[in-house]
C-alpha atoms as a PDB file:
ATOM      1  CA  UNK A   1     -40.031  37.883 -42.287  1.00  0.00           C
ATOM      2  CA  UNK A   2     -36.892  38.640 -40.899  1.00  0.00           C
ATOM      3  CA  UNK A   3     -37.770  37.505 -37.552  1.00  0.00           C
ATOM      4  CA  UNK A   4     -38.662  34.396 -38.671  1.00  0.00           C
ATOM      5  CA  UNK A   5     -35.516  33.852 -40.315  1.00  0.00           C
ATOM      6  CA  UNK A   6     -33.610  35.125 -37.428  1.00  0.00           C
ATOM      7  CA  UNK A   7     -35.118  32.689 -35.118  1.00  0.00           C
ATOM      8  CA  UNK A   8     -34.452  30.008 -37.614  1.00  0.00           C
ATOM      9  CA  UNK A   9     -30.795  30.953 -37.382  1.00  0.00           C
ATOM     10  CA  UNK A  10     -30.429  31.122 -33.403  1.00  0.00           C
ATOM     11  CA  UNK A  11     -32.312  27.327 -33.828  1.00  0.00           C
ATOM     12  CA  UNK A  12     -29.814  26.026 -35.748  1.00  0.00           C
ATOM     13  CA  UNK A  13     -27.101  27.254 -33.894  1.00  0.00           C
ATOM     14  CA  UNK A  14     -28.698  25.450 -30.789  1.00  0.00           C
ATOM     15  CA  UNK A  15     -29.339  22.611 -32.559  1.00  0.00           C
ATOM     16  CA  UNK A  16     -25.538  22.344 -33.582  1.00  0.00           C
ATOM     17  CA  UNK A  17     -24.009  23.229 -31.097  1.00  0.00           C
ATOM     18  CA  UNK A  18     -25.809  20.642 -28.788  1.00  0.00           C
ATOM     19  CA  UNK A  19     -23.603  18.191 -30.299  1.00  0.00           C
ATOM     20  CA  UNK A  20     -20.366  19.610 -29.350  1.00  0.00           C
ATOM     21  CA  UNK A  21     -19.702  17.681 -25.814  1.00  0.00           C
ATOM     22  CA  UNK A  22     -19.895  14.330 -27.088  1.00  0.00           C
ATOM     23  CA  UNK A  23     -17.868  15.173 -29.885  1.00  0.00           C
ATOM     24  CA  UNK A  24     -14.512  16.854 -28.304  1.00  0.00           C
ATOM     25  CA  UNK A  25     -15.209  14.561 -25.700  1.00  0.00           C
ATOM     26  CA  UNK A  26     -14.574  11.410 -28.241  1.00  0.00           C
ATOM     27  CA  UNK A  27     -11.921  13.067 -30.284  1.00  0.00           C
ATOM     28  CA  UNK A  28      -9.933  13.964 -26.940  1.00  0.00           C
ATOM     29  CA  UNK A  29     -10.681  10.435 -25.484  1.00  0.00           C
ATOM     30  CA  UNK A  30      -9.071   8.724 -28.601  1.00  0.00           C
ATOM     31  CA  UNK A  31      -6.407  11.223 -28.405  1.00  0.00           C
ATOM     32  CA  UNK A  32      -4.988  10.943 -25.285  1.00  0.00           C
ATOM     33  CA  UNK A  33      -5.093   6.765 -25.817  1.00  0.00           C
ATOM     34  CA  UNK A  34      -2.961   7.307 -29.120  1.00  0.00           C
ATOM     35  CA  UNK A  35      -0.820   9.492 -27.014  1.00  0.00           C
ATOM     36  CA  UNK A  36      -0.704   6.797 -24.008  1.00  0.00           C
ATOM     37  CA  UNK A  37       0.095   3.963 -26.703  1.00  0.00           C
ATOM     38  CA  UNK A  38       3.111   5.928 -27.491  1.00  0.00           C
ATOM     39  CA  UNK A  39       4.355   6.189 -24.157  1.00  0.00           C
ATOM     40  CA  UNK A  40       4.043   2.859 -23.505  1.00  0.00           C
ATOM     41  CA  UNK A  41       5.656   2.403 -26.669  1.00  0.00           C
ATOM     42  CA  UNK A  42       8.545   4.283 -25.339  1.00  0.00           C
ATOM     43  CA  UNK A  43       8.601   2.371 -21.918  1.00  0.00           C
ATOM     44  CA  UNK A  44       6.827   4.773 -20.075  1.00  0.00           C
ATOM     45  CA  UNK A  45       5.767   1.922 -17.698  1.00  0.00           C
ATOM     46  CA  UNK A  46       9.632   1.313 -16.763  1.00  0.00           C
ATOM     47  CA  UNK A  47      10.979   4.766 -16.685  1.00  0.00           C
ATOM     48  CA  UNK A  48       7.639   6.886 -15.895  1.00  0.00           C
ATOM     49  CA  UNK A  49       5.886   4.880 -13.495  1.00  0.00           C
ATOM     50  CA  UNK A  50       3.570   7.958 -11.861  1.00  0.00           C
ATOM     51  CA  UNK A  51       2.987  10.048 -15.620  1.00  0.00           C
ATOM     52  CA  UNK A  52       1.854   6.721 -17.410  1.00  0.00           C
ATOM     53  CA  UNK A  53      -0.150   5.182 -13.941  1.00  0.00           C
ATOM     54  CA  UNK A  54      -2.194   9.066 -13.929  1.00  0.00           C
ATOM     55  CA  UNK A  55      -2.642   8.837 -17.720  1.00  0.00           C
ATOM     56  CA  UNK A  56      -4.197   5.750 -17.554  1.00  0.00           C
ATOM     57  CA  UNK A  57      -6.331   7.052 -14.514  1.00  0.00           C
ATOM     58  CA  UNK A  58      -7.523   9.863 -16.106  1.00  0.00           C
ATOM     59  CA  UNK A  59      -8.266   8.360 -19.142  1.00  0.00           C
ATOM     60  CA  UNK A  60     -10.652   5.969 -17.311  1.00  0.00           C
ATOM     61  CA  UNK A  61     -12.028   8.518 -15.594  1.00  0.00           C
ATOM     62  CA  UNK A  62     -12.704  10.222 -18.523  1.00  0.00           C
ATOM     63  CA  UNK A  63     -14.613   7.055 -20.631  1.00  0.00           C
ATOM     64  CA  UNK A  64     -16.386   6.760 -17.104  1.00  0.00           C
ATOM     65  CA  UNK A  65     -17.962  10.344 -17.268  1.00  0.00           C
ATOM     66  CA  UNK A  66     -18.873  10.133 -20.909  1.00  0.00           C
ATOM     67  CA  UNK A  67     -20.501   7.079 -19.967  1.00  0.00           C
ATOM     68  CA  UNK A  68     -22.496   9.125 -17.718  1.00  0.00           C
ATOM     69  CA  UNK A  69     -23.128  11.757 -20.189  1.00  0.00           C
ATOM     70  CA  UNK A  70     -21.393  14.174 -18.232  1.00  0.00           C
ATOM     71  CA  UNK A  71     -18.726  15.857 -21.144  1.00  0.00           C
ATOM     72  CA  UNK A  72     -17.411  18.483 -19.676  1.00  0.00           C
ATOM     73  CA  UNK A  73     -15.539  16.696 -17.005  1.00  0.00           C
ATOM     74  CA  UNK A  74     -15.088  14.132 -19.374  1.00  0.00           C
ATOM     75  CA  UNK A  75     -13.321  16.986 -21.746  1.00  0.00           C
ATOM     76  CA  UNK A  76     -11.145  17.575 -18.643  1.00  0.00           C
ATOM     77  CA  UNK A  77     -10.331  14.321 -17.732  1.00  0.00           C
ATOM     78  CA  UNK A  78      -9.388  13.570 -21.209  1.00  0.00           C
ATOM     79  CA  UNK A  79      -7.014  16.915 -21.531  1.00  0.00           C
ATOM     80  CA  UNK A  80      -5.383  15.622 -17.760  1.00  0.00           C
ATOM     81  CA  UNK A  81      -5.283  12.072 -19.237  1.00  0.00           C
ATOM     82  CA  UNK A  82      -3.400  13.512 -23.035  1.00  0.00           C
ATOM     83  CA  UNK A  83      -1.186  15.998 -20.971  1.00  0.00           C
ATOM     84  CA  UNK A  84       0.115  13.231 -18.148  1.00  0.00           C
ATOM     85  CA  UNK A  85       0.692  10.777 -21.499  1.00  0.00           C
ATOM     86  CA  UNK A  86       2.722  13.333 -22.970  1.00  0.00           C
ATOM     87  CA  UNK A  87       4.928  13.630 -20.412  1.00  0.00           C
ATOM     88  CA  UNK A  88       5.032   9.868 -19.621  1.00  0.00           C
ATOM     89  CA  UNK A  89       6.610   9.706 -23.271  1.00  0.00           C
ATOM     90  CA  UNK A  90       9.287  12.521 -22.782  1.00  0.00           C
ATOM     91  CA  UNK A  91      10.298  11.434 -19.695  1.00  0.00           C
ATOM     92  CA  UNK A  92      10.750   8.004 -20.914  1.00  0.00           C
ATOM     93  CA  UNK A  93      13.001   8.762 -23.442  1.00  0.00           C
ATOM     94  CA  UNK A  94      14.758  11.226 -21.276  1.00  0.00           C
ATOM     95  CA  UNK A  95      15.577   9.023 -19.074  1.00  0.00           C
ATOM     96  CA  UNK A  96      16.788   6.365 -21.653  1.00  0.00           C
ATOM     97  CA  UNK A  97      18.103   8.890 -23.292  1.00  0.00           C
ATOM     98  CA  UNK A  98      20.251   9.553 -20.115  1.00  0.00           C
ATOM     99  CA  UNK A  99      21.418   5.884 -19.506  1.00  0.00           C
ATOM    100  CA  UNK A 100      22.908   5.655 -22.732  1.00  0.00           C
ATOM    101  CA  UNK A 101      24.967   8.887 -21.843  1.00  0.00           C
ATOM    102  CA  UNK A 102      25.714   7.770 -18.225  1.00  0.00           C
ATOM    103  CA  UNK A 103      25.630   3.775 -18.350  1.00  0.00           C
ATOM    104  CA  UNK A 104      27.436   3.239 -15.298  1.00  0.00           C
ATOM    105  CA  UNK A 105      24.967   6.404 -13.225  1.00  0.00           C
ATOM    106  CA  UNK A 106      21.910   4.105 -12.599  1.00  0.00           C
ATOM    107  CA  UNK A 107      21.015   3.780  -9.235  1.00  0.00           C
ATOM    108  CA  UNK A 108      21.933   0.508  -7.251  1.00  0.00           C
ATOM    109  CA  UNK A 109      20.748  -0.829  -3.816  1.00  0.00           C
ATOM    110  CA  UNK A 110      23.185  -0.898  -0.918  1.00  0.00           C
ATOM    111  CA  UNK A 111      25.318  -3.981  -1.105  1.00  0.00           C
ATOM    112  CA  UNK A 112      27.189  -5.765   1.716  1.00  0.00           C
ATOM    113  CA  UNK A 113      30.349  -4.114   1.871  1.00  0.00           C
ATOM    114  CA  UNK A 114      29.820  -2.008   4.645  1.00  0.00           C
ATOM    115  CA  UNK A 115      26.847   0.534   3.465  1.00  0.00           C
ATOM    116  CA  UNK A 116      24.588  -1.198   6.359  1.00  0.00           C
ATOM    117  CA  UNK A 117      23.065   1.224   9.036  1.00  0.00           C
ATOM    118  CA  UNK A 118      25.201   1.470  12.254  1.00  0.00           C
ATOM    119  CA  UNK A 119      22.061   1.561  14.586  1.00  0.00           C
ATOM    120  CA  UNK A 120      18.246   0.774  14.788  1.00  0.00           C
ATOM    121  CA  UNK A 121      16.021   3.990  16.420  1.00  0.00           C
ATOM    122  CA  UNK A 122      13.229   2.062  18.556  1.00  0.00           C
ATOM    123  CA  UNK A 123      10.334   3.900  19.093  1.00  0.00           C
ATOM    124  CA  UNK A 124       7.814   2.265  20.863  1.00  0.00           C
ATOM    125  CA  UNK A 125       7.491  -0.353  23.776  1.00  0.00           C
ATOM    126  CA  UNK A 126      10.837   0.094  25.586  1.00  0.00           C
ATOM    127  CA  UNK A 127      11.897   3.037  27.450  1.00  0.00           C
ATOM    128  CA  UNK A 128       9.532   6.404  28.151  1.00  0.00           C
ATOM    129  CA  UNK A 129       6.245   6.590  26.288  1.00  0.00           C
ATOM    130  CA  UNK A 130       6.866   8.610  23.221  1.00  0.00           C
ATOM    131  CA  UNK A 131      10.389   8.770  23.569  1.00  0.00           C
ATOM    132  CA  UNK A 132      13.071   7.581  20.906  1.00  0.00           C
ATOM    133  CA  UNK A 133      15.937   5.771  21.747  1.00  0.00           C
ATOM    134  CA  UNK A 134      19.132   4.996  19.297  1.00  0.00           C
ATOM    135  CA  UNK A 135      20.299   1.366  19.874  1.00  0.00           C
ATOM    136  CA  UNK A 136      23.509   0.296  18.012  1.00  0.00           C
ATOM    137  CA  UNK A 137      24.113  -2.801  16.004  1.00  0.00           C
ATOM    138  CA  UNK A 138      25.987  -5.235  17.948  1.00  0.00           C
ATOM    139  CA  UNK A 139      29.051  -5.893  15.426  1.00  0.00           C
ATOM    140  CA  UNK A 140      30.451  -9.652  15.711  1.00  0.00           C
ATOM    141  CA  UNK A 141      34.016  -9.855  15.060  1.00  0.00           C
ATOM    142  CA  UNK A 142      34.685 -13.393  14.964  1.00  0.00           C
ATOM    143  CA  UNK A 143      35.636 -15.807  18.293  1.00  0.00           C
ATOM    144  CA  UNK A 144      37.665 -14.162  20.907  1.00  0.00           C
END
């Protein structure tokens, strides 16, 4: 009697927990896509290019292996896929957070008053093989 009821225990058990992957594999999939909504939300796309490009990544990986009824990569890809879309999200607002403290501290390009390079490095074709040489900018000063 009792090992009949102790072999109807260990059978449910295996029967239950045979359900686990695709379920934490689901809930962690629609996780980490309410997690990447919010960093796009937050502009993640402007300020966090490389966290929101790898959340999205992952989180395609992820559907791809559940689609393949593989969970437990698709556990991990889902886990990369939340953690990468939370960090998308903080350094979005971060960084907004610092251009509204610094307005004037974002990052321009070089403009035309005089921050041009002074020479050109050639590396190929002219000269020794697998030599470089340092050329310099031939600077026009108006007619003579």
């Amino acid at each position: 009697m009792q090992r009949v009821a102790l072999v109807s225990i260990v059978g449910a058990l295996v029967c239950g927990s045979a359900g686990c992957g695709p379920v934490i594999s689901s809930y962690l999939i629609v996780s980490a896509q309410a997690d990447l909504d919010g960093a796009r939300a937050a502009e993640s796309e402007k300020y966090a290019v490389y966290e929101t490009t790898a959340a999205t990544e992952y989180l395609h990986k992820a559907k791809e292996e559940q689609g393949y009824a593989d969970f437990g990569p698709a556990i991990d890809y889902a886990y990369k896929a939340q953690d990468m879309a939370q960090k998308a999200r903080q350094r979005a607002d971060d960084e907004k957070k610092r251009q509204l403290d610094q307005p004037g501290a974002a990052w321009e390009a070089p403009t035309e008053s005089g921050d041009q390079p002074k020479v050109i490095i050639k590396k190929k074709g002219e000269g020794e093989p697998g030599k470089v040489r340092v050329v310099p900018i031939p600077v026009e000063e108006g007619p003579k």
